[in-house]
N, C-alpha and C. Protein backbone atom coordinates (compact mmCIF):
# COMPACT_ATOMS: atom_id res chain seq x y z
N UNK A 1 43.17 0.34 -4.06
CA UNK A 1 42.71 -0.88 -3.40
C UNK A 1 41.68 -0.54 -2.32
N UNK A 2 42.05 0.57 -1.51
CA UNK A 2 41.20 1.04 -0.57
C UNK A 2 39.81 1.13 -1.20
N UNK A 3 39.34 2.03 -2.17
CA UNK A 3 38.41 2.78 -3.06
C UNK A 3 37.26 1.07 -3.07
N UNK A 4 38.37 -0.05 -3.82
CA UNK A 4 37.44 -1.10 -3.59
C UNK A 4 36.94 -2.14 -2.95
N UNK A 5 37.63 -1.84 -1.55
CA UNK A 5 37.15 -2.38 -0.68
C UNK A 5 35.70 -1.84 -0.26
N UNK A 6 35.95 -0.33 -0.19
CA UNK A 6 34.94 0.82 0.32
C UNK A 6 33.72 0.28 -0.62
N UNK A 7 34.01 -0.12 -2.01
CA UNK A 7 32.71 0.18 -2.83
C UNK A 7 32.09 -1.56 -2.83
N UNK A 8 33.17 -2.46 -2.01
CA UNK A 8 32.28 -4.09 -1.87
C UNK A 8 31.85 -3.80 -0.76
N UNK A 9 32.45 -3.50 0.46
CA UNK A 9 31.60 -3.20 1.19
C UNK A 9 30.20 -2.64 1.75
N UNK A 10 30.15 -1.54 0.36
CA UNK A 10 28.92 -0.96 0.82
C UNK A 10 27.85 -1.58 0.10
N UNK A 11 28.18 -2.84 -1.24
CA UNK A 11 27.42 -3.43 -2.33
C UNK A 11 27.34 -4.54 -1.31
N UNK A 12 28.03 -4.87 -0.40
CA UNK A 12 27.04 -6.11 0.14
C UNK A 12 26.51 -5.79 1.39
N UNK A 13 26.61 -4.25 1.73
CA UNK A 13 24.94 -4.12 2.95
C UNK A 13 24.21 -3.72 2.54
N UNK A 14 24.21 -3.11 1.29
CA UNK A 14 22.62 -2.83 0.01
C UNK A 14 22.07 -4.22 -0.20
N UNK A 15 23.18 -5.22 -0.46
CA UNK A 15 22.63 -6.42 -1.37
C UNK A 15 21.64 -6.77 0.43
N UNK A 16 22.55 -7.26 1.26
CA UNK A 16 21.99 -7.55 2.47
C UNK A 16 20.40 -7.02 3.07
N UNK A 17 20.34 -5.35 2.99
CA UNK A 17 19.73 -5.20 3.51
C UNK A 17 18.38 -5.21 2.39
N UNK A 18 18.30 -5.36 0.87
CA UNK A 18 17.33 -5.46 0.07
C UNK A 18 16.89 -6.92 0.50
N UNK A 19 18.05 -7.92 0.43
CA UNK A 19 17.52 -9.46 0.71
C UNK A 19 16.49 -9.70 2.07
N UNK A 20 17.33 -8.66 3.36
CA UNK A 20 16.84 -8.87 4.42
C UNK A 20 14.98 -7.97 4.80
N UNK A 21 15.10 -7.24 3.70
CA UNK A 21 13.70 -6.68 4.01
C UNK A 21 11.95 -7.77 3.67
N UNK A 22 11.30 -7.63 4.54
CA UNK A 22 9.91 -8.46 3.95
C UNK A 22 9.46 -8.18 2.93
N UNK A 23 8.96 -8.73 2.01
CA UNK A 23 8.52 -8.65 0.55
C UNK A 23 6.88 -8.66 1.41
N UNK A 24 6.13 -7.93 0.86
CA UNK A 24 4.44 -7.23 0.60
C UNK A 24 3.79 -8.81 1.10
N UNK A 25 3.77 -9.91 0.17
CA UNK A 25 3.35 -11.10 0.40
C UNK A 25 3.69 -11.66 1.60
N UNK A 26 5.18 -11.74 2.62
CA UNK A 26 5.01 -11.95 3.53
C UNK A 26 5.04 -11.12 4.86
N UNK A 27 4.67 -9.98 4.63
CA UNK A 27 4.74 -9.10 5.97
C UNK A 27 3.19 -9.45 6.81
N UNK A 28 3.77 -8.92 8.04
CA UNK A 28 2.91 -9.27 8.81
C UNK A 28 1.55 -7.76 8.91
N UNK A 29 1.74 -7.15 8.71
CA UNK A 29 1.55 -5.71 8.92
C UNK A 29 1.52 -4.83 7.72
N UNK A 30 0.08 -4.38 6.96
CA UNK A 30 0.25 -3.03 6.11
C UNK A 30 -0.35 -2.02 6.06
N UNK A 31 -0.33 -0.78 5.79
CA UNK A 31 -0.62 0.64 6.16
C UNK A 31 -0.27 1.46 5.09
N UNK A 32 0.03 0.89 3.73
CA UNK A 32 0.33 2.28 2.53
C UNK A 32 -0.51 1.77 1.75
N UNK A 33 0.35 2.51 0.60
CA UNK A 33 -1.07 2.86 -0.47
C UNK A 33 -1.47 1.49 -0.94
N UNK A 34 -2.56 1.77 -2.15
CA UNK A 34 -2.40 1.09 -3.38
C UNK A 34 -2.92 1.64 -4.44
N UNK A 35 -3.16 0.53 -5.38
CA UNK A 35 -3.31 1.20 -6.90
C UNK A 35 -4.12 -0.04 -7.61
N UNK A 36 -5.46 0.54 -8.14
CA UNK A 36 -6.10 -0.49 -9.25
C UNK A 36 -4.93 -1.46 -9.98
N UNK A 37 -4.91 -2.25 -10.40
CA UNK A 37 -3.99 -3.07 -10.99
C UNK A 37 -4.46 -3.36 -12.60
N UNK A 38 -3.52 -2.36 -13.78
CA UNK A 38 -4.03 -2.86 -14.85
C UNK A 38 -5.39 -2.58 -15.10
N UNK A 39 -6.35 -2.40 -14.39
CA UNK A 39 -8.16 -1.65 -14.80
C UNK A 39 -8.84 -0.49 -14.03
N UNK A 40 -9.83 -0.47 -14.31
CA UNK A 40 -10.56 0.54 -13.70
C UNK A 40 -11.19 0.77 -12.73
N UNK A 41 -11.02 -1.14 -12.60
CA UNK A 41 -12.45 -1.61 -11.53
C UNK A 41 -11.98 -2.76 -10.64
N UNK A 42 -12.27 -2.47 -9.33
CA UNK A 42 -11.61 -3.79 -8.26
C UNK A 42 -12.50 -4.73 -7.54
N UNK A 43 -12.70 -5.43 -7.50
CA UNK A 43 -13.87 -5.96 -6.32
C UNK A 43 -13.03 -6.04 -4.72
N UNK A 44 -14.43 -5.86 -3.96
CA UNK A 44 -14.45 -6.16 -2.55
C UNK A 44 -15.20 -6.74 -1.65
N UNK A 45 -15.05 -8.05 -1.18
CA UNK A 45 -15.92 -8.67 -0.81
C UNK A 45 -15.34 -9.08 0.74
N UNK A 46 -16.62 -8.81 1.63
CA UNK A 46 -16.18 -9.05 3.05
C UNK A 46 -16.65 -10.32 3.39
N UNK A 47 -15.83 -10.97 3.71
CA UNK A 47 -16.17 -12.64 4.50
C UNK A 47 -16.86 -12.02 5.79
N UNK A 48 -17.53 -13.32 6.07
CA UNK A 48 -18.59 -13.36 7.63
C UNK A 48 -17.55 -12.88 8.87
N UNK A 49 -18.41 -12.03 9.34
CA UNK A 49 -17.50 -11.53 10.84
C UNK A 49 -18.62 -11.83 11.90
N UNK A 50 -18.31 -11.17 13.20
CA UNK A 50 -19.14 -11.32 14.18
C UNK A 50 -19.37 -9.93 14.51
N UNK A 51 -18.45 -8.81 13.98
CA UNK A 51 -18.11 -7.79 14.29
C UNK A 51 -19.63 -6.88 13.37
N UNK A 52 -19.40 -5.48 14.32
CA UNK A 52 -19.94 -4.58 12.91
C UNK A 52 -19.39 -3.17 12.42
N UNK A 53 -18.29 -3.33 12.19
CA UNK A 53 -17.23 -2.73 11.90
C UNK A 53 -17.51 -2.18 10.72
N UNK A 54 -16.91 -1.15 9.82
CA UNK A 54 -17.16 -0.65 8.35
C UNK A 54 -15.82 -0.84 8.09
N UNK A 55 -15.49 -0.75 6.39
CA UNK A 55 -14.65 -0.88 5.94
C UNK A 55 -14.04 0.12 4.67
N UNK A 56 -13.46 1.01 4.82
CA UNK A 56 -13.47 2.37 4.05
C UNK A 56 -12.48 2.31 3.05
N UNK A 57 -12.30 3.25 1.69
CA UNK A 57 -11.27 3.50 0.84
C UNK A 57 -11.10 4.81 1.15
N UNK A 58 -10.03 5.25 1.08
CA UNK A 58 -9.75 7.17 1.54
C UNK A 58 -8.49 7.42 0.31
N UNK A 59 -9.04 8.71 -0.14
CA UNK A 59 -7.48 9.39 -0.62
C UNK A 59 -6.42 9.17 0.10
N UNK A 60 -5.32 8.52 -0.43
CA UNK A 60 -3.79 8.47 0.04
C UNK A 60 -3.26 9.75 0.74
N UNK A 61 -3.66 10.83 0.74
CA UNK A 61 -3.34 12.10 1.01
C UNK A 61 -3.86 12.46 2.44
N UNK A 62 -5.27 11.70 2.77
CA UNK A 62 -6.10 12.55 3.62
C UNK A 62 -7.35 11.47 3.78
N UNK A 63 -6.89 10.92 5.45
CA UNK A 63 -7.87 9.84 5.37
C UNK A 63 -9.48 10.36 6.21
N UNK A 64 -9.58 12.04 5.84
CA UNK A 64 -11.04 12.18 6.33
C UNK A 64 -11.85 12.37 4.69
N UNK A 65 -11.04 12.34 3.37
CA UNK A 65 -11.86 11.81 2.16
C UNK A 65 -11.78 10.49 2.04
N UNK A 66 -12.81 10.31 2.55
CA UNK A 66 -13.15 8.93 2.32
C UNK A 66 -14.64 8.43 1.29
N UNK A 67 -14.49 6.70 1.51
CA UNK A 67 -15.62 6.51 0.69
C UNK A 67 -16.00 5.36 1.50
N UNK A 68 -17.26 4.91 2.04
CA UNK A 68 -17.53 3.78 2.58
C UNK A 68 -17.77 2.72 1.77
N UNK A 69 -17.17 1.63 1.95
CA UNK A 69 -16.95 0.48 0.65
C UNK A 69 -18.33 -0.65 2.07
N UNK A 70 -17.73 -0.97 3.10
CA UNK A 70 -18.66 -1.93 3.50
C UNK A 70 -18.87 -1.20 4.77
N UNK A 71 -20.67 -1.42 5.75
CA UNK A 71 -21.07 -0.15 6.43
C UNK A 71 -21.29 -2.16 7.78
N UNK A 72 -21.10 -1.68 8.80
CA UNK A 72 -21.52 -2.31 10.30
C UNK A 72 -21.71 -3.45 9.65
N UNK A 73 -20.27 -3.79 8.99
CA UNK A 73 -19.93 -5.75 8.88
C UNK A 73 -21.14 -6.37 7.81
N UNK A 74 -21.70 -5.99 7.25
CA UNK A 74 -23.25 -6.27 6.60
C UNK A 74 -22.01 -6.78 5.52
N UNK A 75 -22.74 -8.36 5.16
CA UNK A 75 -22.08 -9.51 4.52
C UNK A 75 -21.94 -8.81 3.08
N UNK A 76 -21.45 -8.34 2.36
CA UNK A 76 -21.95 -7.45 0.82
C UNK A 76 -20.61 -7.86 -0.09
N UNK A 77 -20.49 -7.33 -1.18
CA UNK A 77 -19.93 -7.35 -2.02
C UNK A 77 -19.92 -6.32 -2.65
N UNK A 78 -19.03 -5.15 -3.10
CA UNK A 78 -18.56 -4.05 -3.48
C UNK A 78 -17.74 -3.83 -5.08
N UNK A 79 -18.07 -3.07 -5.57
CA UNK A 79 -17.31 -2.35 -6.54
C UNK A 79 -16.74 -1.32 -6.47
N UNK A 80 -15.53 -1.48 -6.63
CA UNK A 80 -15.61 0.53 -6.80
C UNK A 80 -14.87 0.64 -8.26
N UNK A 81 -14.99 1.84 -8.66
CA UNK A 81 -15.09 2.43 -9.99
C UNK A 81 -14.27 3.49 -9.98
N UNK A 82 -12.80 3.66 -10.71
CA UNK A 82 -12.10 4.61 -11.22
C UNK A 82 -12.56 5.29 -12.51
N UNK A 83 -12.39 7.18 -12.36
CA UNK A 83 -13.01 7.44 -13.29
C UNK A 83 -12.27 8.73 -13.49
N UNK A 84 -11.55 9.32 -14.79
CA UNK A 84 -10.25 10.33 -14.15
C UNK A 84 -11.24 11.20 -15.71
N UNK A 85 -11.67 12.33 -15.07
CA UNK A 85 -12.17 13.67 -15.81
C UNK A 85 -11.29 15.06 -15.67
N UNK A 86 -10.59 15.17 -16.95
CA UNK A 86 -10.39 16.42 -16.63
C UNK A 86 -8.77 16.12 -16.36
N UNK A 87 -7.77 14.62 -15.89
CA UNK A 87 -6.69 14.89 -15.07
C UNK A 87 -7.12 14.39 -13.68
N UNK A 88 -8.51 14.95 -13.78
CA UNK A 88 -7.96 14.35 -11.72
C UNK A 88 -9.06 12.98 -11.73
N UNK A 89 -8.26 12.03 -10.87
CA UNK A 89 -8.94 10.87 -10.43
C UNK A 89 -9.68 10.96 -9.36
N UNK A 90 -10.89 10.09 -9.77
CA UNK A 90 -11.91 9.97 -8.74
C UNK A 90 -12.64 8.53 -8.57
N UNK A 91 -13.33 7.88 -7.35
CA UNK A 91 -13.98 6.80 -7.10
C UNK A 91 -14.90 6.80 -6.75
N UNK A 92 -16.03 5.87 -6.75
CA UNK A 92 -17.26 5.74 -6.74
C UNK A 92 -18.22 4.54 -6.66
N UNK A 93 -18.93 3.71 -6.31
CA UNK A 93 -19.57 2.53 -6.01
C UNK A 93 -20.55 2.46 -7.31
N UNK A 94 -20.22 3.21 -8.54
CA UNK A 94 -21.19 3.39 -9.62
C UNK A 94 -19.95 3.99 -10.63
N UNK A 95 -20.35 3.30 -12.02
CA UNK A 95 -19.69 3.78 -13.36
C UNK A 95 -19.56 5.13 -13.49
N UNK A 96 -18.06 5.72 -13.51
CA UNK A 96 -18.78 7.47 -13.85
C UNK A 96 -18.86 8.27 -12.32
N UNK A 97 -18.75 7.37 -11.19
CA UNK A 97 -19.63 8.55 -10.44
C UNK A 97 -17.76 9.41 -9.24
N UNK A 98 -18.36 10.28 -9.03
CA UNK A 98 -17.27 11.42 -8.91
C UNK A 98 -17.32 11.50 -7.51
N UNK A 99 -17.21 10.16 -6.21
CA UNK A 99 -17.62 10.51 -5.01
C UNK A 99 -16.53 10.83 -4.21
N UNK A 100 -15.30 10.01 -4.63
CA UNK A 100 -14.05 10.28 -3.55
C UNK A 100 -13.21 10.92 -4.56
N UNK A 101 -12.49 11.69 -4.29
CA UNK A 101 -11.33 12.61 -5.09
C UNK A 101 -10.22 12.18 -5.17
N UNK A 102 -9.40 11.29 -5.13
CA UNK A 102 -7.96 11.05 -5.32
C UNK A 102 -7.16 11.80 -5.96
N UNK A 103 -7.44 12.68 -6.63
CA UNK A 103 -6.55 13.85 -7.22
C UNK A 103 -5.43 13.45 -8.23
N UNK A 104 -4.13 13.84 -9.02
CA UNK A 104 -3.99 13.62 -9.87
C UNK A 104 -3.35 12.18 -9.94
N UNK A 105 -3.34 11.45 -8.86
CA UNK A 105 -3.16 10.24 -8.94
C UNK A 105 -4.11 8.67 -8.18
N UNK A 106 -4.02 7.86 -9.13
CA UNK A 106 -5.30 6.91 -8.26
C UNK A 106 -4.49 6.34 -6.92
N UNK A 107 -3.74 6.54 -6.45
CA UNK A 107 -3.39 6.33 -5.11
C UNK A 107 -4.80 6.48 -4.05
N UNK A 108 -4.68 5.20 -3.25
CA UNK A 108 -5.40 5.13 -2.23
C UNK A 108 -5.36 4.36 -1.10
N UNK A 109 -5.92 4.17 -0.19
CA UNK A 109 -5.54 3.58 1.47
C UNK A 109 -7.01 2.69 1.48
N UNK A 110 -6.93 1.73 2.47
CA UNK A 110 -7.89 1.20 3.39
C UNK A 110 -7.80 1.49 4.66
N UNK A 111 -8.69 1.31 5.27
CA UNK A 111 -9.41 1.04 6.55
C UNK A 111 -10.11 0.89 7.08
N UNK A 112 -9.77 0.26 8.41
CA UNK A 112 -11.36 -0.60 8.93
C UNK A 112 -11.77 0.53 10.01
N UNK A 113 -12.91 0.65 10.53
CA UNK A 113 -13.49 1.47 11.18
C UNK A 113 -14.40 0.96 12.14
N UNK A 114 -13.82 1.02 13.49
CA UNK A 114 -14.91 0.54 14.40
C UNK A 114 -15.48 1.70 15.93
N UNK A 115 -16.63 1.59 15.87
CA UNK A 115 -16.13 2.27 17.86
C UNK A 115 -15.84 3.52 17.83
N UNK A 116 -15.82 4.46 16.76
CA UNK A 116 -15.18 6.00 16.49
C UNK A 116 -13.47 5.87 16.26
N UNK A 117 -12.84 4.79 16.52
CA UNK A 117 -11.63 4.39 15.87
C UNK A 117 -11.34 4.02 14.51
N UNK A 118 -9.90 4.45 13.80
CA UNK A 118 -9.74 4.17 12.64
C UNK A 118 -8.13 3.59 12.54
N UNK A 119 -8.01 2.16 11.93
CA UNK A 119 -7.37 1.67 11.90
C UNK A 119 -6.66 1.62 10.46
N UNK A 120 -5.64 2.16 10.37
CA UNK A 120 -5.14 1.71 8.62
C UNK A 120 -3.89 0.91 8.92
N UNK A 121 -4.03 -0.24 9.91
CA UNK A 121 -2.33 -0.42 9.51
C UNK A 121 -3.42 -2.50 10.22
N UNK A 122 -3.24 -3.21 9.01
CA UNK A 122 -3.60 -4.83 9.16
C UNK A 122 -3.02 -5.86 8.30
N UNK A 123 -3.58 -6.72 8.90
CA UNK A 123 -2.87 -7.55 8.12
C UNK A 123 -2.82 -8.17 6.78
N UNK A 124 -1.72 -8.24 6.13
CA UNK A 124 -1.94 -8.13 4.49
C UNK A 124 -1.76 -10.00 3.99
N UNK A 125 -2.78 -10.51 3.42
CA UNK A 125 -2.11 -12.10 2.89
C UNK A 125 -1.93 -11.87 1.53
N UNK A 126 -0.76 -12.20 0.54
CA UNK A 126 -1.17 -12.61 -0.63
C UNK A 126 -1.66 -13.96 -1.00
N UNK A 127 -3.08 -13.83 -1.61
CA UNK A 127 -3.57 -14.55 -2.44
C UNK A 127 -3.10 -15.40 -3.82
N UNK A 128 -3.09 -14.00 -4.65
CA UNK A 128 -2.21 -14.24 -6.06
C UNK A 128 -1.34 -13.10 -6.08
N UNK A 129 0.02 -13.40 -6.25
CA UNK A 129 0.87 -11.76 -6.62
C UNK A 129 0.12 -11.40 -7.71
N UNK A 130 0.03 -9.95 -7.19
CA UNK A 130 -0.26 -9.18 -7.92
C UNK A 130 -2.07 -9.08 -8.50
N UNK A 131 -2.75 -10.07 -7.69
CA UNK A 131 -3.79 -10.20 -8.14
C UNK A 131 -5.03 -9.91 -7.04
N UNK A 132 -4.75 -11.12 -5.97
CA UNK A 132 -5.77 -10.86 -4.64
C UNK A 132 -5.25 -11.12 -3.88
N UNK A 133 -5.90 -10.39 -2.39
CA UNK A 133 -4.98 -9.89 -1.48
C UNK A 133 -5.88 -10.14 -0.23
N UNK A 134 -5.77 -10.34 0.92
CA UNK A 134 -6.57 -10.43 2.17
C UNK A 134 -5.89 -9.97 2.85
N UNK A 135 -7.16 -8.54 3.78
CA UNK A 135 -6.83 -7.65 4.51
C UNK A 135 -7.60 -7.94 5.39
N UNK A 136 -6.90 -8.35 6.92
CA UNK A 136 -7.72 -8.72 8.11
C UNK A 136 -7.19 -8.00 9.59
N UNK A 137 -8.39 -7.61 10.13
CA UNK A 137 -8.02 -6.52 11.13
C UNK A 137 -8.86 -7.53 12.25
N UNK A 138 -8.09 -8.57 12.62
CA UNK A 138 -8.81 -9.33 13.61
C UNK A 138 -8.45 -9.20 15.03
N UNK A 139 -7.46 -8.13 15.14
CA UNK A 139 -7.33 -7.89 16.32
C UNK A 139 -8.12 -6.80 16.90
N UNK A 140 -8.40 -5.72 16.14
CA UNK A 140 -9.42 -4.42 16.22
C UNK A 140 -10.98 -4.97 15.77
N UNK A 141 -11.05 -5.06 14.70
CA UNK A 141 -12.54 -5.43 14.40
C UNK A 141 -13.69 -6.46 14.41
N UNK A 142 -12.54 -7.73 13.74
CA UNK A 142 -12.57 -8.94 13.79
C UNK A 142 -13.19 -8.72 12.49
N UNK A 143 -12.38 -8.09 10.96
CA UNK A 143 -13.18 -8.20 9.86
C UNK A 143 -12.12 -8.93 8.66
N UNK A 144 -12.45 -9.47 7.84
CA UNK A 144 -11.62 -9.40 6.83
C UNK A 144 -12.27 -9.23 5.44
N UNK A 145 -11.39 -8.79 5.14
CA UNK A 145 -11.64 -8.56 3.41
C UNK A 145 -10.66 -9.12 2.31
N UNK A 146 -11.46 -9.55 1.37
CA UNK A 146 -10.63 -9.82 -0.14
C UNK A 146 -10.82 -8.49 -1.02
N UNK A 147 -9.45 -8.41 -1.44
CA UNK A 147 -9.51 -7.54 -2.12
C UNK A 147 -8.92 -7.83 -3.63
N UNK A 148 -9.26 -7.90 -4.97
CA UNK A 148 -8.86 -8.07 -6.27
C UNK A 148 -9.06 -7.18 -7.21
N UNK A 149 -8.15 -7.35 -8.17
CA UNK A 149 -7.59 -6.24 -8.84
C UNK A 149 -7.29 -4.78 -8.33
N UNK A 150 -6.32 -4.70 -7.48
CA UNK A 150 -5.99 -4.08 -6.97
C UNK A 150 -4.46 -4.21 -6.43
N UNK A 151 -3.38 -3.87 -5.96
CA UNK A 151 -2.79 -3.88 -5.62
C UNK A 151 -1.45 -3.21 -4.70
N UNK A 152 -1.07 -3.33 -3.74
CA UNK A 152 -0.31 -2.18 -2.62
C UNK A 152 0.60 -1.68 -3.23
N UNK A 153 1.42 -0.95 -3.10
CA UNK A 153 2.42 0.02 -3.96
C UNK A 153 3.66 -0.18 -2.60
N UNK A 154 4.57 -1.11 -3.41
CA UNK A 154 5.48 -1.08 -2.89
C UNK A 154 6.61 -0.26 -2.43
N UNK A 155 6.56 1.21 -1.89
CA UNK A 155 7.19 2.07 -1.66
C UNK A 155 8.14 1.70 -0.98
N UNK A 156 8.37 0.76 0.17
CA UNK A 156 9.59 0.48 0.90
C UNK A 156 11.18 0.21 -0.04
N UNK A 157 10.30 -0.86 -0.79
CA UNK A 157 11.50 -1.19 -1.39
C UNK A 157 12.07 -0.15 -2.35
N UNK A 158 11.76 0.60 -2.52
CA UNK A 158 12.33 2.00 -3.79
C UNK A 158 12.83 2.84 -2.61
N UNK A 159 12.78 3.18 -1.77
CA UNK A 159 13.09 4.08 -0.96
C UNK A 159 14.29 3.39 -0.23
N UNK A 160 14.22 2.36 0.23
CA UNK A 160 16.00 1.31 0.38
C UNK A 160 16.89 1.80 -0.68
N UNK A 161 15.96 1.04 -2.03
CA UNK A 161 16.89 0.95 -2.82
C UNK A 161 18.05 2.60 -3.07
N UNK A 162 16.74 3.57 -2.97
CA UNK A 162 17.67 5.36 -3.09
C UNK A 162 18.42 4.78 -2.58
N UNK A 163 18.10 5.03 -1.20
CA UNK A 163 18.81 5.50 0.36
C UNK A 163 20.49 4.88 -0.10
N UNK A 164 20.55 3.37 -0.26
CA UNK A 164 21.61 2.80 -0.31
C UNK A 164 22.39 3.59 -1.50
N UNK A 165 21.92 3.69 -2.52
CA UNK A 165 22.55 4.52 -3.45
C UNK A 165 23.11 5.67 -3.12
N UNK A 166 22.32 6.23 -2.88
CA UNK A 166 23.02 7.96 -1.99
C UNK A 166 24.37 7.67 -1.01
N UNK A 167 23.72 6.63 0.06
CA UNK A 167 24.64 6.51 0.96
C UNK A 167 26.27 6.10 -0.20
N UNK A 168 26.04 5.34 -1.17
CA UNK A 168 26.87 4.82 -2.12
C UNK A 168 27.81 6.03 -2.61
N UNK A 169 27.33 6.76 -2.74
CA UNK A 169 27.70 8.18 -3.44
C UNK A 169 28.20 8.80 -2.30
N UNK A 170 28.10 8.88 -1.33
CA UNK A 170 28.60 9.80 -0.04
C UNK A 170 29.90 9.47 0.01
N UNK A 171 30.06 7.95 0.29
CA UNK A 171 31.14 7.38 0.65
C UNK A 171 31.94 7.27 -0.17
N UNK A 172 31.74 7.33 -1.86
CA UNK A 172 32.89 7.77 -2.50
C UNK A 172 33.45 8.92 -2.50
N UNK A 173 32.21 9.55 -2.44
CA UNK A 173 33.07 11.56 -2.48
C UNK A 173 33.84 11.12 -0.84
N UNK A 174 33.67 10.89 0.11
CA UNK A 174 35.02 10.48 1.06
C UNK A 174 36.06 9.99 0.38
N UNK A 175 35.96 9.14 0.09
CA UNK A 175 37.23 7.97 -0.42
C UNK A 175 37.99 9.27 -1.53
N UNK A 176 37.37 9.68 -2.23
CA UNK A 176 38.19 10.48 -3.46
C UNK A 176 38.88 11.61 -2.61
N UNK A 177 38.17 12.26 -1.66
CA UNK A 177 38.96 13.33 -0.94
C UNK A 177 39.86 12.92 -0.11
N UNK A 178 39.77 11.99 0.09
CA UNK A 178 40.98 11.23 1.26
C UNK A 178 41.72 10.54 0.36
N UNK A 179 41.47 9.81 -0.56
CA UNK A 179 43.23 9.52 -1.51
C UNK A 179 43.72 10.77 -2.28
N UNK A 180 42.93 11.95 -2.08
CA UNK A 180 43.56 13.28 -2.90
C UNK A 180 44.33 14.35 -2.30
């Protein structure tokens, strides 16, 4: 009886704390990766600022490989281009071209860049799940961006989900040594 108390108990602060976490669409705040969505190719287009801020893509690994997507707020519209030779992934503002390295995975970051400061952590809107996304750094830059076909990589929630599991597993190897 003990054993299943131990094992509801711990199934409803997993259930709890998965329910209680922000889902991507409504957080206030983002700073990890993402990942092309389904293609090769994403657009990026910066709405009017006042600012003249740049707006960068960097390897997930190492945010001094970078790639400048939009340069001192200049109103533009962007492509970038996945292109994997060989095993290793790479990006580029051109079909084919080999400028940022992402290495064996297309994992990658944003950030806005102002002032010799670099900011990777803003604010995320969903648009369409899974489709377009608005990233606005209006407290640092005053820039925002749409971003499509593309999408953030939900790491939080997989890393709960372990954690609770493990913790799940701990607490039975207790329970079994203590009714034994």
């Amino acid at each position: 009886m003990r054993i299943k108390k131990t094992l509801f108990g711990i199934m409803m602060v997993a259930a709890l704390l998965i329910l209680a976490r922000p889902s991507i669409s409504s957080a206030d705040t983002y700073s990890g990766a993402w990942l092309p969505n389904g293609s090769d190719i994403f657009m990026i287009e910066l709405t009017p600022t006042s600012g003249t801020a740049s707006f960068y893509m960097y390897d997930w690994g190492d945010t001094n490989d970078s790639l400048s997507l939009i340069t001192d707020g200049v109103n533009d519209s962007d492509t970038a281009y996945f292109t994997n030779v060989s095993g290793t992934w790479y990006a580029g503002l051109t079909s084919g071209a080999t400028t940022l390295n992402l290495g064996s995975t297309q994992e990658f970051g944003f950030y806005f860049y102002d002032a010799g400061n670099t900011y990777t952590s803003y604010d995320l809107i969903t648009l369409e799940q899974g489709v377009s996304y608005r990233l606005s750094d209006s407290s640092n830059t005053g820039m925002e961006v749409f971003v499509t076909r593309a999408a953030p990589v939900p790491i939080p929630a997989s890393v709960l989900l372990l954690g609770s599991g493990i913790l799940g597993l701990i607490t039975i190897g207790r329970v079994k040594r203590k009714d034994s």
